[in-house]
Protein backbone atom coordinates (compact mmCIF):
# COMPACT_ATOMS: atom_id res chain seq x y z
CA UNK A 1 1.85 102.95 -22.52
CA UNK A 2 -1.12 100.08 -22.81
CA UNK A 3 0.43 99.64 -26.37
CA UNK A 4 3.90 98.73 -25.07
CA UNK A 5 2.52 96.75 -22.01
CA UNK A 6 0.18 94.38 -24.15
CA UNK A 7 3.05 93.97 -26.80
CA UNK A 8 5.38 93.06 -23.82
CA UNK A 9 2.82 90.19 -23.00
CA UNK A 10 2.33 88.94 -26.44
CA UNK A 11 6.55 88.63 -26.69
CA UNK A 12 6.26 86.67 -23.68
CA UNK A 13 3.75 84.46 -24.28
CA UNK A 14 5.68 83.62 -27.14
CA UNK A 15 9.06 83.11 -26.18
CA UNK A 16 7.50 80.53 -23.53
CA UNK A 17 6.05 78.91 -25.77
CA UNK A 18 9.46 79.55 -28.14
CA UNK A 19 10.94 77.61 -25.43
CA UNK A 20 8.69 74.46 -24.80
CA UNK A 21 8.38 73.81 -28.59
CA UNK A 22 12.25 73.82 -28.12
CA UNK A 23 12.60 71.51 -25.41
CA UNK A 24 10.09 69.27 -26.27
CA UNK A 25 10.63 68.86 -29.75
CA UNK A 26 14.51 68.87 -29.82
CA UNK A 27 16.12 66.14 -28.53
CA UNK A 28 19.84 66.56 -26.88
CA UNK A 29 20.60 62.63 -27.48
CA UNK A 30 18.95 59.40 -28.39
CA UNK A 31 20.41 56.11 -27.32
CA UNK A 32 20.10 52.50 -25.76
CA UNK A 33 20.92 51.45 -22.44
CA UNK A 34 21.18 47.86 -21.27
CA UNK A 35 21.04 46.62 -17.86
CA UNK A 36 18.60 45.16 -14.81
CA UNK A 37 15.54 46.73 -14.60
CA UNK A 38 15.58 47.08 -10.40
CA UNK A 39 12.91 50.11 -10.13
CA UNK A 40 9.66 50.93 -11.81
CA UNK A 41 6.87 52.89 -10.06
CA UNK A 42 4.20 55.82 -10.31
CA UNK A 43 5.15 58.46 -8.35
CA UNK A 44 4.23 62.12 -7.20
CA UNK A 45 1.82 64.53 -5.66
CA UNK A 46 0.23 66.44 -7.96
CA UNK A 47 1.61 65.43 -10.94
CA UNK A 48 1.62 61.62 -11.40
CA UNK A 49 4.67 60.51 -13.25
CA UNK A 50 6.52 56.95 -14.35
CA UNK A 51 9.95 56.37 -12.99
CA UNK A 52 12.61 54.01 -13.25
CA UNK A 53 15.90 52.49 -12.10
CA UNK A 54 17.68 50.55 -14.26
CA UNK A 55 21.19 48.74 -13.00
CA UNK A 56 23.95 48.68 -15.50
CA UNK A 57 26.86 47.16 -13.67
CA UNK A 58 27.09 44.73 -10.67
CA UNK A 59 28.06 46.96 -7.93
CA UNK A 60 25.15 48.97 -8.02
CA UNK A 61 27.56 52.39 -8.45
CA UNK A 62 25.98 52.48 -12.72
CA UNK A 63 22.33 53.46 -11.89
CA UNK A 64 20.66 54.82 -15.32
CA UNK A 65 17.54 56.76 -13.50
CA UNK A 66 14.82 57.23 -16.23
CA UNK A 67 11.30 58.61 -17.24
CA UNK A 68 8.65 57.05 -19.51
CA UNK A 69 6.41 59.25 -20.52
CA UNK A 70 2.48 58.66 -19.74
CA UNK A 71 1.27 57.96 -23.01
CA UNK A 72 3.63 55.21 -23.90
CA UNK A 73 1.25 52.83 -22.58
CA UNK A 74 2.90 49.94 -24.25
CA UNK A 75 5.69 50.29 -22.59
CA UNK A 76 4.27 51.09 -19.25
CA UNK A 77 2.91 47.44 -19.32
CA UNK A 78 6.06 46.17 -20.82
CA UNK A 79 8.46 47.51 -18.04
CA UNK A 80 5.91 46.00 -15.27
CA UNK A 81 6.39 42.71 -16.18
CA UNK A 82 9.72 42.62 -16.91
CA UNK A 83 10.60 44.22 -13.61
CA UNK A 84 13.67 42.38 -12.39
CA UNK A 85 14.84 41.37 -15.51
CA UNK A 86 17.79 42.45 -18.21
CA UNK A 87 16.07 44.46 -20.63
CA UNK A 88 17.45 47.14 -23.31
CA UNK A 89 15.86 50.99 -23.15
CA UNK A 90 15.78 53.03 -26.18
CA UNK A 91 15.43 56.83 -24.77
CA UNK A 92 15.69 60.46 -25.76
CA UNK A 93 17.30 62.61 -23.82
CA UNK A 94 16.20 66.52 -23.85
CA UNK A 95 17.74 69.67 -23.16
CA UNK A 96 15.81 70.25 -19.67
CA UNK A 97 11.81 68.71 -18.02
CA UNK A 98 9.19 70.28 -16.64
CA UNK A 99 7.76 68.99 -13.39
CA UNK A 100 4.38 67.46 -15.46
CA UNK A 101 7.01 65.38 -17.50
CA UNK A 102 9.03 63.41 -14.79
CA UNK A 103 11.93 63.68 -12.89
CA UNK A 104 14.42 62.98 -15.53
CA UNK A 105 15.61 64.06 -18.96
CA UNK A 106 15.94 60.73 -20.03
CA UNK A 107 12.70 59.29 -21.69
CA UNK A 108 11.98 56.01 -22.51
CA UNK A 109 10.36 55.42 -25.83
CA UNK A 110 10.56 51.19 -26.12
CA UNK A 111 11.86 48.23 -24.36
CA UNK A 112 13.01 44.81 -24.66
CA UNK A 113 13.82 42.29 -22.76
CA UNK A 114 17.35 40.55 -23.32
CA UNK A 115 19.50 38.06 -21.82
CA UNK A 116 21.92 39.17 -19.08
CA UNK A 117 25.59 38.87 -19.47
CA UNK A 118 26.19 37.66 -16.05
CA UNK A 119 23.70 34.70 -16.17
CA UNK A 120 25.30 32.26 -18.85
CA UNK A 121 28.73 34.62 -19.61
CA UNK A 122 30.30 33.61 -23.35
């Protein structure tokens, strides 16, 4: 009975692991966003996470809500100063996040800042 109990553990240990590899390693989409960077703060209890708001449309309805991950430092600086702002996001979006990632399954991997539409329209 120990025999079948310890392999039971061992199966699970690795199908959790099975599974993070999964979600963290296979994205469900990349893309780029553009819009007004409203939102940017560190939030949580016990987990300490970056999050976003980013407006793509003028009535406020398009709100892109968005994680950047801790050790994208670069852009952690970048997104504070260009708070405010029309920038464009490149992300990845995965399959599901844990609570030690963020609140979103969008991640922000880069930004730039670009000119807004709405400020000198063509």
């Amino acid at each position: 009975m120990k025999k079948y109990f310890i392999r039971f553990i061992v199966l699970l240990i690795v199908a959790f692991f099975g599974y993070f590899a999964f979600i963290y390693y296979v994205p469900y989409s990349e893309g780029v966003r553009s819009g007004e960077l409203i939102k940017f703060s560190k939030k949580g209890v016990t987990f300490k996470t970056w999050e976003g708001e980013m407006s793509q449309g003028i009535s406020g309805a398009q709100i892109f809500q968005f994680t950047v991950p801790t050790k994208e430092k670069e852009v952690i600086s970048k997104m504070e100063n260009l708070q405010g702002r029309y920038v464009k996001l490149s992300y990845i979006e995965r399959y599901r996040t844990f609570i030690w990632w963020g609140d979103t399954r969008y991640f922000v991997t880069a930004v730039e800042e670009e000119e807004s539409p709405f400020v000198n329209p063509k």
